[in-house]
PDB file of N, CA and C in Angstrom:
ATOM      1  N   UNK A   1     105.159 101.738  99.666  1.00  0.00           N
ATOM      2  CA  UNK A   1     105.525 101.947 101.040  1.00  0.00           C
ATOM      3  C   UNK A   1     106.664 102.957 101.145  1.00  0.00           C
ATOM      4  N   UNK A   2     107.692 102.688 100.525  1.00  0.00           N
ATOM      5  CA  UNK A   2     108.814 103.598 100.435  1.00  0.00           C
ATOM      6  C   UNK A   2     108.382 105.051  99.779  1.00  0.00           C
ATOM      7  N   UNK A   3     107.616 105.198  99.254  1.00  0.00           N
ATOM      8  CA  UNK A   3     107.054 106.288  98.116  1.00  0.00           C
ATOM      9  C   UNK A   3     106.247 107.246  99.739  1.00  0.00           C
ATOM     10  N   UNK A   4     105.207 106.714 100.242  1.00  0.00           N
ATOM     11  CA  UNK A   4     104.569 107.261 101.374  1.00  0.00           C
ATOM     12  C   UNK A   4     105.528 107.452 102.648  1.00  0.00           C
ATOM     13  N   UNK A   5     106.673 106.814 102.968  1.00  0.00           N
ATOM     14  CA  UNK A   5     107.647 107.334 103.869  1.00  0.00           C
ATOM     15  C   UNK A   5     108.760 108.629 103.405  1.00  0.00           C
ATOM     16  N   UNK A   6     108.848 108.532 101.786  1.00  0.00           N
ATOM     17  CA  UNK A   6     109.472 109.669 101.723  1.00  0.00           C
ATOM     18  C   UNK A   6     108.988 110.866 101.545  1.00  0.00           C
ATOM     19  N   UNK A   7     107.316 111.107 101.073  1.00  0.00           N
ATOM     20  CA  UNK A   7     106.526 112.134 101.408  1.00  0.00           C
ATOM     21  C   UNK A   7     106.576 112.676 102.461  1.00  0.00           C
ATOM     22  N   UNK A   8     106.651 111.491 103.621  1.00  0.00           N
ATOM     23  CA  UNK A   8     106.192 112.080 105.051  1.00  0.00           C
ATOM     24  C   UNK A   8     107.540 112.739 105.424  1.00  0.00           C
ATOM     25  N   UNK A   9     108.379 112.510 105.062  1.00  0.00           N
ATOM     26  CA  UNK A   9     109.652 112.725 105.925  1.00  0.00           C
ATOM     27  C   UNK A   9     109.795 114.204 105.206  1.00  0.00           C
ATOM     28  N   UNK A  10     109.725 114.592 103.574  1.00  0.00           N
ATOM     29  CA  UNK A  10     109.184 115.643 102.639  1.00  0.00           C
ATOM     30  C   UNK A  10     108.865 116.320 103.480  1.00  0.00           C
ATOM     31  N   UNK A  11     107.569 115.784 103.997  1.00  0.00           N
ATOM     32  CA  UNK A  11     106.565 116.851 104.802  1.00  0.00           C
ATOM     33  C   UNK A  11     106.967 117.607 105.659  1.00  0.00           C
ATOM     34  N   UNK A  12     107.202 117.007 106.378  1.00  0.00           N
ATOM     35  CA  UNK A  12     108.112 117.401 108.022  1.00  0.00           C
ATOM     36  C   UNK A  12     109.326 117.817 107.533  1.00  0.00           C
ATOM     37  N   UNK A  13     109.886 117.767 106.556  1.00  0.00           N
ATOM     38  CA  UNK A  13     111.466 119.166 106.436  1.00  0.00           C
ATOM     39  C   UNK A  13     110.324 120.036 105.814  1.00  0.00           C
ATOM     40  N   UNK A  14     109.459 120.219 105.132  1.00  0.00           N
ATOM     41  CA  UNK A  14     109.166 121.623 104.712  1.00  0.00           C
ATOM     42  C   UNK A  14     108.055 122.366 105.395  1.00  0.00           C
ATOM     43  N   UNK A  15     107.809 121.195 106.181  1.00  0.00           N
ATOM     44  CA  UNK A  15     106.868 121.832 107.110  1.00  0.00           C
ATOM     45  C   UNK A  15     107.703 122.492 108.438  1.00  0.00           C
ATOM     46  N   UNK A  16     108.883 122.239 108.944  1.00  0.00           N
ATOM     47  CA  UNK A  16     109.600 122.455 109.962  1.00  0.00           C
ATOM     48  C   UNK A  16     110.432 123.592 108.962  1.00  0.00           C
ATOM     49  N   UNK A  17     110.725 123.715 108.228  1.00  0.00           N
ATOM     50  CA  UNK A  17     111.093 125.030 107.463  1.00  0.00           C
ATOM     51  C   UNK A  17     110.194 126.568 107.255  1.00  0.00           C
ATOM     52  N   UNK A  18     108.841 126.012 107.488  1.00  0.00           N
ATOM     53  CA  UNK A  18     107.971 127.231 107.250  1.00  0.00           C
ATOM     54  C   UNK A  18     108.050 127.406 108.725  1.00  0.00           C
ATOM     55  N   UNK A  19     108.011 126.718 109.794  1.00  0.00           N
ATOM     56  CA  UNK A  19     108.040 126.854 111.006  1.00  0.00           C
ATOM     57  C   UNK A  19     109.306 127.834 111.608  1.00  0.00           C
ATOM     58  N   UNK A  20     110.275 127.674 110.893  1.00  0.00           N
ATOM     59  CA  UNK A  20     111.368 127.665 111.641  1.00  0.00           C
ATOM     60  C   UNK A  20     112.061 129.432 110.948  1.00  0.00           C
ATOM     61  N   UNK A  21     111.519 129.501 109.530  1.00  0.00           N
ATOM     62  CA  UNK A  21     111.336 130.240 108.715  1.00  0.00           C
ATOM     63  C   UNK A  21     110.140 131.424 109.319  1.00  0.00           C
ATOM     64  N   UNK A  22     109.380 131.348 109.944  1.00  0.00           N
ATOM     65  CA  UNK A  22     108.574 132.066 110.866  1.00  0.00           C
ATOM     66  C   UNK A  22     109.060 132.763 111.928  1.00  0.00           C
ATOM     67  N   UNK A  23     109.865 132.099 112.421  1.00  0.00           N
ATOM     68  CA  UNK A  23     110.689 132.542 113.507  1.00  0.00           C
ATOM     69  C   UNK A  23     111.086 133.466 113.040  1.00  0.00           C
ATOM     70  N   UNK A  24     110.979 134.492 113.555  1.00  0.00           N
ATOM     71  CA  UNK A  24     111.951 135.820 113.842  1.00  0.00           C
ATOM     72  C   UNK A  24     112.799 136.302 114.912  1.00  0.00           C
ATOM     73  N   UNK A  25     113.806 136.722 114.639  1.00  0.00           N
ATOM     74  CA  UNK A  25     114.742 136.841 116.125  1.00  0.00           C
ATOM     75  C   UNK A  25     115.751 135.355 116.419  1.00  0.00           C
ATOM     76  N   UNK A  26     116.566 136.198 117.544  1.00  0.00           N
ATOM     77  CA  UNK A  26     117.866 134.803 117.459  1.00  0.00           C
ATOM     78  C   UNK A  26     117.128 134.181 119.339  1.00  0.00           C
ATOM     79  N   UNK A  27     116.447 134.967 119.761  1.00  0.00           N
ATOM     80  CA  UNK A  27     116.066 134.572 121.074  1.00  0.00           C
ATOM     81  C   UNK A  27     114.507 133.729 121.217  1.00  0.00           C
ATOM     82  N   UNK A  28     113.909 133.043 121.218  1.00  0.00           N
ATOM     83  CA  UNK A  28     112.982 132.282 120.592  1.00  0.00           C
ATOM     84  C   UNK A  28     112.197 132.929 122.489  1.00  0.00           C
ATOM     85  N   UNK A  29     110.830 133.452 121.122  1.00  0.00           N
ATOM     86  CA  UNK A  29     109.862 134.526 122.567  1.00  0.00           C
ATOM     87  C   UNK A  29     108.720 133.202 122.434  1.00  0.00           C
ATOM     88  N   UNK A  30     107.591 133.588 123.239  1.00  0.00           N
ATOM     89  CA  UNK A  30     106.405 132.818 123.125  1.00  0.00           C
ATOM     90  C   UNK A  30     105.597 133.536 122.271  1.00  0.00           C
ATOM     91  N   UNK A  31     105.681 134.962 121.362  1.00  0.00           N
ATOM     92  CA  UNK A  31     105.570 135.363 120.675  1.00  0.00           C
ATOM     93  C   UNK A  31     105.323 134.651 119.691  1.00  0.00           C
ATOM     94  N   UNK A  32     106.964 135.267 119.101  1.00  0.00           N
ATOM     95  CA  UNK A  32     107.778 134.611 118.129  1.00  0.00           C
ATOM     96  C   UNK A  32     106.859 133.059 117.542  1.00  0.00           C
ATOM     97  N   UNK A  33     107.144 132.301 118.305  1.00  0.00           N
ATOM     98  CA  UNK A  33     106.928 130.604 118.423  1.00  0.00           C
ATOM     99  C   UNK A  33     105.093 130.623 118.209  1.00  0.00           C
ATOM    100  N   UNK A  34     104.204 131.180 118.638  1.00  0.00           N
ATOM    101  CA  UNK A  34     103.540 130.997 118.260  1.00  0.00           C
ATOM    102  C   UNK A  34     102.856 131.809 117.318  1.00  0.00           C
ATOM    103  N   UNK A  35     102.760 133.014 116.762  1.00  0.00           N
ATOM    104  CA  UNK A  35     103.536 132.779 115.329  1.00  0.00           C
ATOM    105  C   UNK A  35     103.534 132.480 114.259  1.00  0.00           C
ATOM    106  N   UNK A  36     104.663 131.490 114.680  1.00  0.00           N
ATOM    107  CA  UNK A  36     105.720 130.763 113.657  1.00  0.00           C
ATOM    108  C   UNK A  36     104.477 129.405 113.332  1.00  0.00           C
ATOM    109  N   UNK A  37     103.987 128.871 114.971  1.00  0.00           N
ATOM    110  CA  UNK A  37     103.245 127.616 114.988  1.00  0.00           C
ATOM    111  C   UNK A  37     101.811 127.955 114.012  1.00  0.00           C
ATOM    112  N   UNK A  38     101.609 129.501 114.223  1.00  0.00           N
ATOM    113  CA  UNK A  38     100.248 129.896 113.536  1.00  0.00           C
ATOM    114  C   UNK A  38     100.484 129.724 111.528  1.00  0.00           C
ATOM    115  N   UNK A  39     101.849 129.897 111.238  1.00  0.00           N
ATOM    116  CA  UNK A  39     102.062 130.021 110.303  1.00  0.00           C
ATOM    117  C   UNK A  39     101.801 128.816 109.784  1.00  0.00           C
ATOM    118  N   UNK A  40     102.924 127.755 110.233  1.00  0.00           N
ATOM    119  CA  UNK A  40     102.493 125.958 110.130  1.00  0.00           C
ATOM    120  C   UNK A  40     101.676 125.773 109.980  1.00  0.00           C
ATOM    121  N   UNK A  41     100.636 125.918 111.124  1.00  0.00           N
ATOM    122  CA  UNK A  41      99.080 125.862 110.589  1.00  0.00           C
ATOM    123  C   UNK A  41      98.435 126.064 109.649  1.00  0.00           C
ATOM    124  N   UNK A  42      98.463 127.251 108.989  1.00  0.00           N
ATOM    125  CA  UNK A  42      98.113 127.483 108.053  1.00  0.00           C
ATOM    126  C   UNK A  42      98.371 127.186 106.638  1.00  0.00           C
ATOM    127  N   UNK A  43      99.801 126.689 106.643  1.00  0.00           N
ATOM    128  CA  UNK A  43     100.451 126.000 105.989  1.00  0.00           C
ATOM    129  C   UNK A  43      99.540 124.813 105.482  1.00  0.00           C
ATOM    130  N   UNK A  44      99.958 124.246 106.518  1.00  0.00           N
ATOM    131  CA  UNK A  44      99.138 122.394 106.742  1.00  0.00           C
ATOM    132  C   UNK A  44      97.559 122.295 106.370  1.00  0.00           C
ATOM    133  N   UNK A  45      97.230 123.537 106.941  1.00  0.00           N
ATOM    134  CA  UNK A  45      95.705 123.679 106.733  1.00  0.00           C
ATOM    135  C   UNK A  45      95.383 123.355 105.239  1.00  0.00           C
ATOM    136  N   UNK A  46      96.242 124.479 104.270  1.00  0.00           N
ATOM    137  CA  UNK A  46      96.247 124.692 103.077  1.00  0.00           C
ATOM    138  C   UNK A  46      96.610 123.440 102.217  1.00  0.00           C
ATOM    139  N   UNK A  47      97.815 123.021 102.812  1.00  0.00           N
ATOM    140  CA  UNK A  47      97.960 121.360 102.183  1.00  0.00           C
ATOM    141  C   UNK A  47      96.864 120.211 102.087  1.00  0.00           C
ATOM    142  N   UNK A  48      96.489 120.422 103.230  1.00  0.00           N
ATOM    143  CA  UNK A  48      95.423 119.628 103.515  1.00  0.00           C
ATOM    144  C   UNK A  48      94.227 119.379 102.603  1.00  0.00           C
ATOM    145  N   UNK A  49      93.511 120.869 102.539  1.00  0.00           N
ATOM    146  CA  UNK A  49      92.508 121.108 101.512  1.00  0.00           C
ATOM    147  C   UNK A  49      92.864 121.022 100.060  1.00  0.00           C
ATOM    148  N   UNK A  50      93.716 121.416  99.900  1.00  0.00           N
ATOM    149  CA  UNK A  50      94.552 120.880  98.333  1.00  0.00           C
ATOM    150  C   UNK A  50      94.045 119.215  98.407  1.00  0.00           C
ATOM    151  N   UNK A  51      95.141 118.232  99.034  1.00  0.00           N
ATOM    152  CA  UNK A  51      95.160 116.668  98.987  1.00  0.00           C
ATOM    153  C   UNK A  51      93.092 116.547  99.327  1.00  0.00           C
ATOM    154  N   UNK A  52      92.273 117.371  99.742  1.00  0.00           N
ATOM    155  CA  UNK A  52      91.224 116.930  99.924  1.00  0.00           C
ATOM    156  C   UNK A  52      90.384 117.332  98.423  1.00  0.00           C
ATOM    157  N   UNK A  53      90.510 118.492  98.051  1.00  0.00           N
ATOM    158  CA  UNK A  53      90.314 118.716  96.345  1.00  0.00           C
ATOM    159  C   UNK A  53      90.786 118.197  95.274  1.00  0.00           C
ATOM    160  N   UNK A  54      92.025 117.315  95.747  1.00  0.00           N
ATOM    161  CA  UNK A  54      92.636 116.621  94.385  1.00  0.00           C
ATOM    162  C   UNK A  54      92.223 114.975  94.333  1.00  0.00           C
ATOM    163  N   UNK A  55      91.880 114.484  95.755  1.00  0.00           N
ATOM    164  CA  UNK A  55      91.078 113.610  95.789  1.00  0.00           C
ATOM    165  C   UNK A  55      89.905 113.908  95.276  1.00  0.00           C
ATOM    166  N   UNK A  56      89.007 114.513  95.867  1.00  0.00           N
ATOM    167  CA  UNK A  56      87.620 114.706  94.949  1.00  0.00           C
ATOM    168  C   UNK A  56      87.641 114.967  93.584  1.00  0.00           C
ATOM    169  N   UNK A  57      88.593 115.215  93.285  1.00  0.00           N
ATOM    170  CA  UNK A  57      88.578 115.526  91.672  1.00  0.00           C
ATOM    171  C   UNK A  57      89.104 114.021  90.520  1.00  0.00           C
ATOM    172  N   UNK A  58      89.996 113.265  91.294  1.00  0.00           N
ATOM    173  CA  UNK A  58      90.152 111.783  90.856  1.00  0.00           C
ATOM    174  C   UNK A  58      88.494 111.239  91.350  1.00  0.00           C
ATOM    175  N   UNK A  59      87.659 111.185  92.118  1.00  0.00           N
ATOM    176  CA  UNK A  59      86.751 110.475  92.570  1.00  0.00           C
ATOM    177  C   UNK A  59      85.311 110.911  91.072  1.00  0.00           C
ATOM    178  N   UNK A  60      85.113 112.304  91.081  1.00  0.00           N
ATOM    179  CA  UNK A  60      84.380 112.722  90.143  1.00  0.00           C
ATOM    180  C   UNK A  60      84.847 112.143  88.957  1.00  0.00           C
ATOM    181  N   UNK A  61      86.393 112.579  88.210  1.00  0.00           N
ATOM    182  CA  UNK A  61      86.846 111.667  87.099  1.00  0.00           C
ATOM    183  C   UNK A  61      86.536 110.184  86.981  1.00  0.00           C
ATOM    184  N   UNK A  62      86.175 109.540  88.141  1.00  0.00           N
ATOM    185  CA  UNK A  62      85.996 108.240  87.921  1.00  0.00           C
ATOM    186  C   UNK A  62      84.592 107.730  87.822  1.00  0.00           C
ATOM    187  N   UNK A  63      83.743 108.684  88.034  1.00  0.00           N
ATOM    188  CA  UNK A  63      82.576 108.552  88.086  1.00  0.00           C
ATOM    189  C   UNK A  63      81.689 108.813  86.189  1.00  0.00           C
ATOM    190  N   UNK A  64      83.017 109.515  85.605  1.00  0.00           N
ATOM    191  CA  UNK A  64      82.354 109.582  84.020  1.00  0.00           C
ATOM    192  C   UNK A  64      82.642 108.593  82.972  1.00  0.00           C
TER     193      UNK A  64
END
């Protein structure tokens, strides 16, 4: 339990870092911000499919 709350919390500082890290400029445009939000995305996207390939790859290992 403690192990899966400190991932998440993980998540969200380095995910709010690529976000924030996107940002360009000291005046925050609707530009800018989305972006920054497109970047996250892609981010997350990428995480995502990783944790979905590293599962399938424990699931196949268990299958030999």
């Amino acid at each position: 339990m403690t192990a899966a709350q400190l991932g998440l919390l993980i998540g969200v500082a380095v995910f709010g870092a690529v976000f924030l890290g996107a940002v360009d400029g000291t005046v925050p445009s609707a530009d800018g911000s989305a972006d920054a939000l497109w970047a996250a995305c892609v981010a997350l996207a990428g995480a995502a499919l990783r944790g979905a390939l590293m599962s399938l790859s424990r699931r196949v290992g268990n299958l030999r």
